[in-house]
PDB file of N, CA and C in Angstrom:
ATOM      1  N   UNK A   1       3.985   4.782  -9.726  1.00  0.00           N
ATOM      2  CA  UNK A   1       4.549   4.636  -8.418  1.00  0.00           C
ATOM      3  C   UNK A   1       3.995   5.747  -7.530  1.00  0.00           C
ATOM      4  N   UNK A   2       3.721   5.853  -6.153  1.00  0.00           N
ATOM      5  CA  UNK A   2       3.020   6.388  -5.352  1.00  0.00           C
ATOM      6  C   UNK A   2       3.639   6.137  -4.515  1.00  0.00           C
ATOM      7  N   UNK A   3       4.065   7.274  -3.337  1.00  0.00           N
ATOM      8  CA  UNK A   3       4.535   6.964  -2.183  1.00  0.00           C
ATOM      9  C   UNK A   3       3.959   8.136  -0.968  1.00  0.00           C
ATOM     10  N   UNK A   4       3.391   7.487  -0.084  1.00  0.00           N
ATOM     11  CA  UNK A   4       2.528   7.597   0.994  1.00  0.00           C
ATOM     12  C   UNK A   4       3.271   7.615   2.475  1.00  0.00           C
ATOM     13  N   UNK A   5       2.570   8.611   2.707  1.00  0.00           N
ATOM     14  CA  UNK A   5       3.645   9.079   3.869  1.00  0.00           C
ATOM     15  C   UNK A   5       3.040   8.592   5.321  1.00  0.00           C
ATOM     16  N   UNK A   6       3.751   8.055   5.903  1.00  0.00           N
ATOM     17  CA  UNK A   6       3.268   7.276   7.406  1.00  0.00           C
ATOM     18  C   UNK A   6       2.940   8.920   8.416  1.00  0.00           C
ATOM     19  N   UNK A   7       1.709   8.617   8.842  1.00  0.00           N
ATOM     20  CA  UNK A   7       1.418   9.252   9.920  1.00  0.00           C
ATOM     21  C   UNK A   7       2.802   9.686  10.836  1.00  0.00           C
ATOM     22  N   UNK A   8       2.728  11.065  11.283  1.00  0.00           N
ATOM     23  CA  UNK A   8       3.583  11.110  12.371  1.00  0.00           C
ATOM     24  C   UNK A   8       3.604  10.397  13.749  1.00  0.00           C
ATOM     25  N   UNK A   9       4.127  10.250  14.592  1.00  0.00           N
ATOM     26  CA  UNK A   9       3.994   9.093  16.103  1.00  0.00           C
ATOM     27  C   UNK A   9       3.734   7.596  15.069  1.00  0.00           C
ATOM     28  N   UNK A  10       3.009   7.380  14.314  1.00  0.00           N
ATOM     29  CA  UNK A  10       2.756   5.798  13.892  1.00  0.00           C
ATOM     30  C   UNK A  10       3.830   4.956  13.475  1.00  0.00           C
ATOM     31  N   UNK A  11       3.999   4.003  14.229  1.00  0.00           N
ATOM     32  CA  UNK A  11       4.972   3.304  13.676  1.00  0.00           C
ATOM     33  C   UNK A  11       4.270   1.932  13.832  1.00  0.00           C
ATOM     34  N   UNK A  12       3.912   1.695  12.494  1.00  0.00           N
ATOM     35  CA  UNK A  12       3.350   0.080  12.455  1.00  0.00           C
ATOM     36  C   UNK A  12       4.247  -0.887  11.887  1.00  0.00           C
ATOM     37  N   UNK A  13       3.975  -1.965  12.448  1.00  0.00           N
ATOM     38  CA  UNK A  13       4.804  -3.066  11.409  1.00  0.00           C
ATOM     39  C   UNK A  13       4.432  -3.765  10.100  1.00  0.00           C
ATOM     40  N   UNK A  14       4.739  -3.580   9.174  1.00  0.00           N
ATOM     41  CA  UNK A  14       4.022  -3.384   8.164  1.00  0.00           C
ATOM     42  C   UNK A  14       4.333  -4.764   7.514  1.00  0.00           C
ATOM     43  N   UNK A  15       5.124  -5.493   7.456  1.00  0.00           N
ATOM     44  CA  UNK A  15       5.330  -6.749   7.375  1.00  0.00           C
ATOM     45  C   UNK A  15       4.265  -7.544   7.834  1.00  0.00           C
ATOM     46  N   UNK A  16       4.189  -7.179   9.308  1.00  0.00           N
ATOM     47  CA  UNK A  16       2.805  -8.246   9.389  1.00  0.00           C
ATOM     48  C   UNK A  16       1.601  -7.961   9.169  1.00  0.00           C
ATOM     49  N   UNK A  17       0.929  -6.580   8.799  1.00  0.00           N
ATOM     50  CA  UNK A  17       0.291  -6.188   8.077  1.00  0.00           C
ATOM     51  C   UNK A  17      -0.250  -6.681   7.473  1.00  0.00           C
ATOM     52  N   UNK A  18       1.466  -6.412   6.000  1.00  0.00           N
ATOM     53  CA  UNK A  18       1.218  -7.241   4.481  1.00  0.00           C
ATOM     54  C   UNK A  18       0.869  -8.623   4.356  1.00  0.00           C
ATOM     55  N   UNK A  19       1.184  -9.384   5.553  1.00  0.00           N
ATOM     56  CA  UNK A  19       1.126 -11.193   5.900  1.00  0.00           C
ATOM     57  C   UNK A  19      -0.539 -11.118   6.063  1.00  0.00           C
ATOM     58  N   UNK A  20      -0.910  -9.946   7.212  1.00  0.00           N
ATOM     59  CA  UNK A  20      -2.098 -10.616   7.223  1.00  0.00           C
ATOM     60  C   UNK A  20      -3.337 -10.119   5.907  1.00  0.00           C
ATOM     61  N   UNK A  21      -3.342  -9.075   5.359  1.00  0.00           N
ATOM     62  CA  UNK A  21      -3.971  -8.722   4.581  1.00  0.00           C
ATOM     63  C   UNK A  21      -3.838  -9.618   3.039  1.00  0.00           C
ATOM     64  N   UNK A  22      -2.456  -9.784   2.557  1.00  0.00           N
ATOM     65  CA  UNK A  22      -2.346 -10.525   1.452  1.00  0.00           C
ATOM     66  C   UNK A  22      -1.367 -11.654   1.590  1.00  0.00           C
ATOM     67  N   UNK A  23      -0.940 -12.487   2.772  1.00  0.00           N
ATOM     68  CA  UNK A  23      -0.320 -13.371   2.433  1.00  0.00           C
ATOM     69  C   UNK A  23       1.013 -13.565   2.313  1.00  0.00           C
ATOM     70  N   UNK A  24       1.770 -12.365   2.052  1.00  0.00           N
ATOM     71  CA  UNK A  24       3.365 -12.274   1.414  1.00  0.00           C
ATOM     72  C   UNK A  24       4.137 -11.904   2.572  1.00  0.00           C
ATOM     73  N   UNK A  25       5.623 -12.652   2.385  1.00  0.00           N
ATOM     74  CA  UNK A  25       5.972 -12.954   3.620  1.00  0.00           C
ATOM     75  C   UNK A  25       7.856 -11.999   2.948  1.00  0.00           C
ATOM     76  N   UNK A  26       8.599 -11.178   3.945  1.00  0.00           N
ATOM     77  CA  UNK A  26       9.357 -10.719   3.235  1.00  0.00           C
ATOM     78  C   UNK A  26       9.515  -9.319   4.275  1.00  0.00           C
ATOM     79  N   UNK A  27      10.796  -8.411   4.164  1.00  0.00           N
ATOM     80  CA  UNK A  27      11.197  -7.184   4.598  1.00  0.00           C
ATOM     81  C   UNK A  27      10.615  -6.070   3.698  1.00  0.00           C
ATOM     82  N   UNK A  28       9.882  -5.417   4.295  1.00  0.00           N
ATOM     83  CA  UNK A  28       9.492  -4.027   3.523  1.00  0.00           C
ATOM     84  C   UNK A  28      11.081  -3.093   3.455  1.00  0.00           C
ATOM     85  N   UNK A  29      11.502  -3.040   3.922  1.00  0.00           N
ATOM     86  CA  UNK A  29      12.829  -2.675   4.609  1.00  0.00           C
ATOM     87  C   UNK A  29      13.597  -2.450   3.053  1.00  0.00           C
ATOM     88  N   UNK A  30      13.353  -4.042   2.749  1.00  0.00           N
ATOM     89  CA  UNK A  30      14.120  -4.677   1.654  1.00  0.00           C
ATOM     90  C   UNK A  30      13.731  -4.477   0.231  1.00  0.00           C
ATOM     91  N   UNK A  31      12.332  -4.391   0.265  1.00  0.00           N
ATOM     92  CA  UNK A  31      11.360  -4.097  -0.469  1.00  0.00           C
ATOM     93  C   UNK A  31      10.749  -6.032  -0.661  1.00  0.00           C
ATOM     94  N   UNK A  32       9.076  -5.522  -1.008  1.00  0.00           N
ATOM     95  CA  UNK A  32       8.724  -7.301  -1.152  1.00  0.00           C
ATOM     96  C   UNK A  32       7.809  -7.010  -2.717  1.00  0.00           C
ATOM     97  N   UNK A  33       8.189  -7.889  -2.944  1.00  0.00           N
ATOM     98  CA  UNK A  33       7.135  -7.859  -4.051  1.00  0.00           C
ATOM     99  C   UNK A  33       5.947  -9.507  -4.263  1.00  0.00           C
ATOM    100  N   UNK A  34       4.882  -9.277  -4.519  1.00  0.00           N
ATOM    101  CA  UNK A  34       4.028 -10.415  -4.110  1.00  0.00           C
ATOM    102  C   UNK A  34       2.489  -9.375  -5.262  1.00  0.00           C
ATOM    103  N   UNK A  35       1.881 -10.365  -5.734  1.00  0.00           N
ATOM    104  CA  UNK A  35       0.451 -10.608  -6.403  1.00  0.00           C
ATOM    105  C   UNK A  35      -0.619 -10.791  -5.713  1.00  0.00           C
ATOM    106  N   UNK A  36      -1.733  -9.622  -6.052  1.00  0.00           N
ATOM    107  CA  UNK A  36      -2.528  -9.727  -5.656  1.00  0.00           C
ATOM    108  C   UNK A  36      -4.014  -9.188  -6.337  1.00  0.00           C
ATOM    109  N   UNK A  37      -4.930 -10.828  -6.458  1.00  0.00           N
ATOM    110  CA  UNK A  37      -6.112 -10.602  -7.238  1.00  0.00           C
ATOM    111  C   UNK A  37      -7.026  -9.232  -7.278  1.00  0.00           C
ATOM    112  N   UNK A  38      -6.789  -8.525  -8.986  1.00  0.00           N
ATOM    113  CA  UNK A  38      -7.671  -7.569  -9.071  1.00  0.00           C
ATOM    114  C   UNK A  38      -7.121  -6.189  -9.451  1.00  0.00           C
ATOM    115  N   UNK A  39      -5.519  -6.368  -7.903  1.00  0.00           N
ATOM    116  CA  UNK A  39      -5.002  -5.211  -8.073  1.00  0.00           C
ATOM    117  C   UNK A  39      -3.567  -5.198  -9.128  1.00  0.00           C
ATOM    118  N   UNK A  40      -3.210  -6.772  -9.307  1.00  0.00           N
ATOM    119  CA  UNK A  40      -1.849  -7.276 -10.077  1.00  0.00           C
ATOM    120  C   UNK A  40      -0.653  -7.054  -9.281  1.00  0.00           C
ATOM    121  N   UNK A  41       0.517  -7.112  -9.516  1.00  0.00           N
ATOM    122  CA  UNK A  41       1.575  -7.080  -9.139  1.00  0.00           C
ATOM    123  C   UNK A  41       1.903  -5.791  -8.433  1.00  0.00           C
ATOM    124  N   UNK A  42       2.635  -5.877  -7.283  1.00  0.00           N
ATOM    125  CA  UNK A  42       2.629  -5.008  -6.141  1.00  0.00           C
ATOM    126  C   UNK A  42       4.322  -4.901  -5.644  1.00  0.00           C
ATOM    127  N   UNK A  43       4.846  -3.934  -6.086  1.00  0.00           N
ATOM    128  CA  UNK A  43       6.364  -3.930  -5.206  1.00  0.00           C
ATOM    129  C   UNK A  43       5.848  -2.980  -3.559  1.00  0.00           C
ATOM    130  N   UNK A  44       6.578  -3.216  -2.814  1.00  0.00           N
ATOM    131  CA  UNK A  44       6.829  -1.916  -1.880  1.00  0.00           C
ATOM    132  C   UNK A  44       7.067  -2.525  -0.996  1.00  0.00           C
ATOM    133  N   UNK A  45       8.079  -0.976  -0.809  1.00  0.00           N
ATOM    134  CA  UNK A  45       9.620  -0.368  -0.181  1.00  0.00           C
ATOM    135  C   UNK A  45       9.040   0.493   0.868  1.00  0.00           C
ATOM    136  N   UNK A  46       9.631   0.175   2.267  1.00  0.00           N
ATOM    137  CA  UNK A  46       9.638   1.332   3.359  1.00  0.00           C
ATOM    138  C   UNK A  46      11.061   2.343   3.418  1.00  0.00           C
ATOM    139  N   UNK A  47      10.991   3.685   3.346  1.00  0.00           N
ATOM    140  CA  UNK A  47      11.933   4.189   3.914  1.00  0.00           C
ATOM    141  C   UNK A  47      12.099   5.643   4.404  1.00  0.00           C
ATOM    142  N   UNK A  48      12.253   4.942   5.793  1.00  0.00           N
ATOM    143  CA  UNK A  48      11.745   5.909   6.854  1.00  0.00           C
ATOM    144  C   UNK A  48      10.366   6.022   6.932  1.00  0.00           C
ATOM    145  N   UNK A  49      10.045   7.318   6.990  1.00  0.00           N
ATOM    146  CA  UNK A  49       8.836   7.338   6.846  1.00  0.00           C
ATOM    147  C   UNK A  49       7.455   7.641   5.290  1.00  0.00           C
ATOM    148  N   UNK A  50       8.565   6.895   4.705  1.00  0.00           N
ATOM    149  CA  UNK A  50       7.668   6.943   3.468  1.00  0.00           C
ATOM    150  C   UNK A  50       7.599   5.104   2.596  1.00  0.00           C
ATOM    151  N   UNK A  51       6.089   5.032   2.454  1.00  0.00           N
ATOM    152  CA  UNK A  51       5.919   3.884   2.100  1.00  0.00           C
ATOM    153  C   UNK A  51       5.655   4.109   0.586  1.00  0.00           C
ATOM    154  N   UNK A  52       6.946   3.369  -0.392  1.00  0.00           N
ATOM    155  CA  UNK A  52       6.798   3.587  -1.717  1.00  0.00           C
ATOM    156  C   UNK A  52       6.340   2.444  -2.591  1.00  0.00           C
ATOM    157  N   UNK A  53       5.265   2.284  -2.874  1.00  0.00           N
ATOM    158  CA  UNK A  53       4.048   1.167  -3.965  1.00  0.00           C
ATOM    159  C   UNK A  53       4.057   1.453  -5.364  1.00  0.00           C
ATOM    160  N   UNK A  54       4.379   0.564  -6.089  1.00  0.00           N
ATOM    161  CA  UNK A  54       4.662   0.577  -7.489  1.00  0.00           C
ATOM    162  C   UNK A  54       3.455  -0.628  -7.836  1.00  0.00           C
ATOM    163  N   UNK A  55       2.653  -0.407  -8.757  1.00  0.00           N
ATOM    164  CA  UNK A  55       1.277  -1.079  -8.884  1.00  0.00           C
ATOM    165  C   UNK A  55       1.486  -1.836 -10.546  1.00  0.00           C
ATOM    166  N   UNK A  56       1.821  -3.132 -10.757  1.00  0.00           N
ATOM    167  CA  UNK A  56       1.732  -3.482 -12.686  1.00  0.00           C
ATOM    168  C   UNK A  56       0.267  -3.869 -12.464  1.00  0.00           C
ATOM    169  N   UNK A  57      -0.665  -3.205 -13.139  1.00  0.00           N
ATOM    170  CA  UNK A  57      -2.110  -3.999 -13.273  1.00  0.00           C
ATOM    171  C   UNK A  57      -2.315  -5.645 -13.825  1.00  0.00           C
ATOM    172  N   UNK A  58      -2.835  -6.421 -13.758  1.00  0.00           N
ATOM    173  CA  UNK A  58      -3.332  -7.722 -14.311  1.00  0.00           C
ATOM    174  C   UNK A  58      -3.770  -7.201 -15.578  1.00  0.00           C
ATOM    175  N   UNK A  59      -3.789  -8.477 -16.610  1.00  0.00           N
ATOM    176  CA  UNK A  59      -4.022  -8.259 -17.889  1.00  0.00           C
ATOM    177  C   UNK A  59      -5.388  -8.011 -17.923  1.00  0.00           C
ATOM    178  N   UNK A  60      -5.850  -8.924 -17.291  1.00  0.00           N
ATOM    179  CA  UNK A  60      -7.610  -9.350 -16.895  1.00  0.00           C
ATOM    180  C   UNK A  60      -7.881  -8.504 -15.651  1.00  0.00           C
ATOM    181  N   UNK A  61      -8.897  -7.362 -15.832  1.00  0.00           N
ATOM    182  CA  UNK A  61      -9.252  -6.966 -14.996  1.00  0.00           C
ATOM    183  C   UNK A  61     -10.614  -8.121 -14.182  1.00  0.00           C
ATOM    184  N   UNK A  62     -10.328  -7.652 -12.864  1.00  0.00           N
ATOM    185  CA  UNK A  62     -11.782  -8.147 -12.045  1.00  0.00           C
ATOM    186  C   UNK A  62     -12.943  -7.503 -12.015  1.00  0.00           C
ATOM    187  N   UNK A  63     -14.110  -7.951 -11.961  1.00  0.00           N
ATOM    188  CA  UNK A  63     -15.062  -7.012 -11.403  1.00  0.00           C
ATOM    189  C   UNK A  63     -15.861  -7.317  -9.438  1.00  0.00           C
ATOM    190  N   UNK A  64     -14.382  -7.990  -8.983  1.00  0.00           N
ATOM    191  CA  UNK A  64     -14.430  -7.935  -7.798  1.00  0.00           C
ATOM    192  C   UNK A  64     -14.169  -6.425  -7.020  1.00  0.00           C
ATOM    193  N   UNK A  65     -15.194  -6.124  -6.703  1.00  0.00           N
ATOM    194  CA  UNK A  65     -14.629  -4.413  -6.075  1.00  0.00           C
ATOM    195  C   UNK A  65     -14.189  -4.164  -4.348  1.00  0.00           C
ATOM    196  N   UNK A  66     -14.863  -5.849  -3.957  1.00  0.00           N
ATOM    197  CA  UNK A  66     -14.334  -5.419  -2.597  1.00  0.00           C
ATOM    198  C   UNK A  66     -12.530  -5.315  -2.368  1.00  0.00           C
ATOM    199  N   UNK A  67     -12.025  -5.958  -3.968  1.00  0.00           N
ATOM    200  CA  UNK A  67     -10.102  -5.452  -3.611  1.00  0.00           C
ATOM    201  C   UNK A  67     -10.344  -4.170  -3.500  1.00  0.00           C
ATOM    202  N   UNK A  68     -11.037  -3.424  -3.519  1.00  0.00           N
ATOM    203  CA  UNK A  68     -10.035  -1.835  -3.870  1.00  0.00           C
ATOM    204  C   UNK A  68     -10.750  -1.631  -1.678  1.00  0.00           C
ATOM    205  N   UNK A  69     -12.213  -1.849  -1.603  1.00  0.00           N
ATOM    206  CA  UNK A  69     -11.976  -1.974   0.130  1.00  0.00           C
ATOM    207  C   UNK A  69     -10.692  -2.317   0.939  1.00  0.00           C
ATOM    208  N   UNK A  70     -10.429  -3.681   0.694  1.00  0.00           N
ATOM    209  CA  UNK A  70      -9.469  -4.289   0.716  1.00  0.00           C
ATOM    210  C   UNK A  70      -8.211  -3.918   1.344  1.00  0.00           C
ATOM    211  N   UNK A  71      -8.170  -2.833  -0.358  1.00  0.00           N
ATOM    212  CA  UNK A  71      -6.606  -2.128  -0.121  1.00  0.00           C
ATOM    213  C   UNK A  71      -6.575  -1.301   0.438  1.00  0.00           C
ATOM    214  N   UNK A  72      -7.491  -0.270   0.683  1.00  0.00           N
ATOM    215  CA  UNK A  72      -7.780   1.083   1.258  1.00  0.00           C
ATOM    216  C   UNK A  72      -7.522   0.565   2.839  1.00  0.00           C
ATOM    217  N   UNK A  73      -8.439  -0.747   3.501  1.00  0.00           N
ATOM    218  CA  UNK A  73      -8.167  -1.313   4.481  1.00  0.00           C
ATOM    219  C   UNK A  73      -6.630  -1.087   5.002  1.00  0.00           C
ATOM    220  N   UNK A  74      -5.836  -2.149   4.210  1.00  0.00           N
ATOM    221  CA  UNK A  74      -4.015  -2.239   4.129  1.00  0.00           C
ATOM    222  C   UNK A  74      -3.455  -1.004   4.466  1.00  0.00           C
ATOM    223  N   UNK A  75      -3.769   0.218   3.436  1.00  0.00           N
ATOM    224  CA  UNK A  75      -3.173   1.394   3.649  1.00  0.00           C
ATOM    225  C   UNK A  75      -3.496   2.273   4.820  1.00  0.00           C
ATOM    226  N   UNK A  76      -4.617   2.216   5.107  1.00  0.00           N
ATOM    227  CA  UNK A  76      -4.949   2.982   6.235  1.00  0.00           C
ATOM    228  C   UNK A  76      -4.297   2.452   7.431  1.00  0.00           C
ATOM    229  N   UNK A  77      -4.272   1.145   7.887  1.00  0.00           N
ATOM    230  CA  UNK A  77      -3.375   0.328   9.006  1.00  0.00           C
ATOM    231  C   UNK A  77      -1.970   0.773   8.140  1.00  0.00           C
ATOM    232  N   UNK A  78      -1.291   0.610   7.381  1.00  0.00           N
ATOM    233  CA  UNK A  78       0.148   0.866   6.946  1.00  0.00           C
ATOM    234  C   UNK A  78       0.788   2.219   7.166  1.00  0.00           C
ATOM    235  N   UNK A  79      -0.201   3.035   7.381  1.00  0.00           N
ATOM    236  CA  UNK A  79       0.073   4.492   6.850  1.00  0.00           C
ATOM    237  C   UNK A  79      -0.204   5.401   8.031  1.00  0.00           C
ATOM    238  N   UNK A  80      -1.668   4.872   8.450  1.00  0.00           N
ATOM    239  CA  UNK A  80      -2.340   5.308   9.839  1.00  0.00           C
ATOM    240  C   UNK A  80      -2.978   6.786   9.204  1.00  0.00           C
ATOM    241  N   UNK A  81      -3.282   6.772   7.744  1.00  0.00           N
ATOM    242  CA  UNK A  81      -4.202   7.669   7.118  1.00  0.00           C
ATOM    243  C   UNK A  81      -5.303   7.269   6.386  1.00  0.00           C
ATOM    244  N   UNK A  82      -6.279   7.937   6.593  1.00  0.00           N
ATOM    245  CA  UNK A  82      -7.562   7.449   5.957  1.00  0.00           C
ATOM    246  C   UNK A  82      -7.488   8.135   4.509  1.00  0.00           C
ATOM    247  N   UNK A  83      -8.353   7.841   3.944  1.00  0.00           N
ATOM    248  CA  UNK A  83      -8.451   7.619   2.013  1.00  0.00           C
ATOM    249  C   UNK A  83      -8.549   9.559   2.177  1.00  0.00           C
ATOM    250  N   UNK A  84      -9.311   9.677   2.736  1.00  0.00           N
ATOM    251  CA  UNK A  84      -9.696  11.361   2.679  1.00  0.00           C
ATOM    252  C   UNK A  84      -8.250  12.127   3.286  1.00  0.00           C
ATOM    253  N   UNK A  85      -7.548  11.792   3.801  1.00  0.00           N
ATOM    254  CA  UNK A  85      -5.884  12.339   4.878  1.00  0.00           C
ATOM    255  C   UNK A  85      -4.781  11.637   3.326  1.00  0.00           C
ATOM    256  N   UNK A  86      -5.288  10.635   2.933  1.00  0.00           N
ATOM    257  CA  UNK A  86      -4.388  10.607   1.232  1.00  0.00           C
ATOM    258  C   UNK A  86      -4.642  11.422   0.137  1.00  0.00           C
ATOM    259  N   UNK A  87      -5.894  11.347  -0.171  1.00  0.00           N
ATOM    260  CA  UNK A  87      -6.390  12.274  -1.035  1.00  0.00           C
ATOM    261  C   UNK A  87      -5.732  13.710  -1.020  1.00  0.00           C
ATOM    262  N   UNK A  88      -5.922  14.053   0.181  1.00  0.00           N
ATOM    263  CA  UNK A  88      -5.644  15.402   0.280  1.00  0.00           C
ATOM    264  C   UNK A  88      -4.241  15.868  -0.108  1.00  0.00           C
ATOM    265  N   UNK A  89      -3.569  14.521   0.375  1.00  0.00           N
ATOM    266  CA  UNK A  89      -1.760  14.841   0.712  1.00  0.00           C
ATOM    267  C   UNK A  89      -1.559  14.830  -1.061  1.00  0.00           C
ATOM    268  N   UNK A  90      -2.406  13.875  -1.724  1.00  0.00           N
ATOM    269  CA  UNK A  90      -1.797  13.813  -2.929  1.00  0.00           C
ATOM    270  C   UNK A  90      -1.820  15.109  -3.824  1.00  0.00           C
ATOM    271  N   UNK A  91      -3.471  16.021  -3.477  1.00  0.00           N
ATOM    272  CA  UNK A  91      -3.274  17.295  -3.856  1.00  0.00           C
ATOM    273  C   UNK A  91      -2.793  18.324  -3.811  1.00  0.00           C
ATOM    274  N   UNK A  92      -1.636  18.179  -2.466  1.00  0.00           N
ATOM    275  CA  UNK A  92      -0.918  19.149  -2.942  1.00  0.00           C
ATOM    276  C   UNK A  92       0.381  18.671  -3.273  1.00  0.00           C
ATOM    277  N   UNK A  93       0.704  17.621  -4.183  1.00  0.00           N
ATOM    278  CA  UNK A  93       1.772  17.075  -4.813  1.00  0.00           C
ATOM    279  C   UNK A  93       2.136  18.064  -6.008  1.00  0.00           C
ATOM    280  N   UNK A  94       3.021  18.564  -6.107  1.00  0.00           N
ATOM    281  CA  UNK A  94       3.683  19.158  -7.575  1.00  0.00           C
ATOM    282  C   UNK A  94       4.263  18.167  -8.523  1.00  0.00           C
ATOM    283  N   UNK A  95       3.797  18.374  -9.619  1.00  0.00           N
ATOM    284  CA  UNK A  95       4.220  17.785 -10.899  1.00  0.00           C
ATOM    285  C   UNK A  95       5.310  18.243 -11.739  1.00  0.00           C
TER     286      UNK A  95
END
């Protein structure tokens, strides 16, 4: 589980987002959960300003690589942070 912190000022709607990127229709609010080729089963929960993604992999991996573009796409509009503004945040996470 991973949870990613929304840009400050950004407030996107992330529902339609998730509709247009993968299809799944549902309250982040509420939490949605919906499948998606490559990356497997996908929960996530908004709250406040933290977007929390819980990832079950597929049994069968793909060797489609444009999902992981894809997702990076999703998150960066969801989050309003680029892969390098995640990266970073995740390093200074304590364990």
């Amino acid at each position: 589980m991973r949870n990613y912190k929304i840009k400050r000022g950004y407030n996107p709607d992330i529902n339609k987002i998730i509709t247009s990127y993968f299809g799944a229709e549902g309250d982040v609010e509420q939490g949605i959960t919906f499948s998606v080729d490559g990356i497997g089963k996908v929960d996530i929960k908004r709250e406040n300003k933290i977007l929390t993604v819980d990832i079950e992999p597929p049994k069968e991996l793909s060797n489609d690589y444009s999902v992981i573009k894809k997702w990076n796409d999703f998150l960066l509009e969801a989050t309003g942070k680029t892969t390098k503004e995640r990266k970073k945040e995740f390093g200074k996470v304590k364990t």
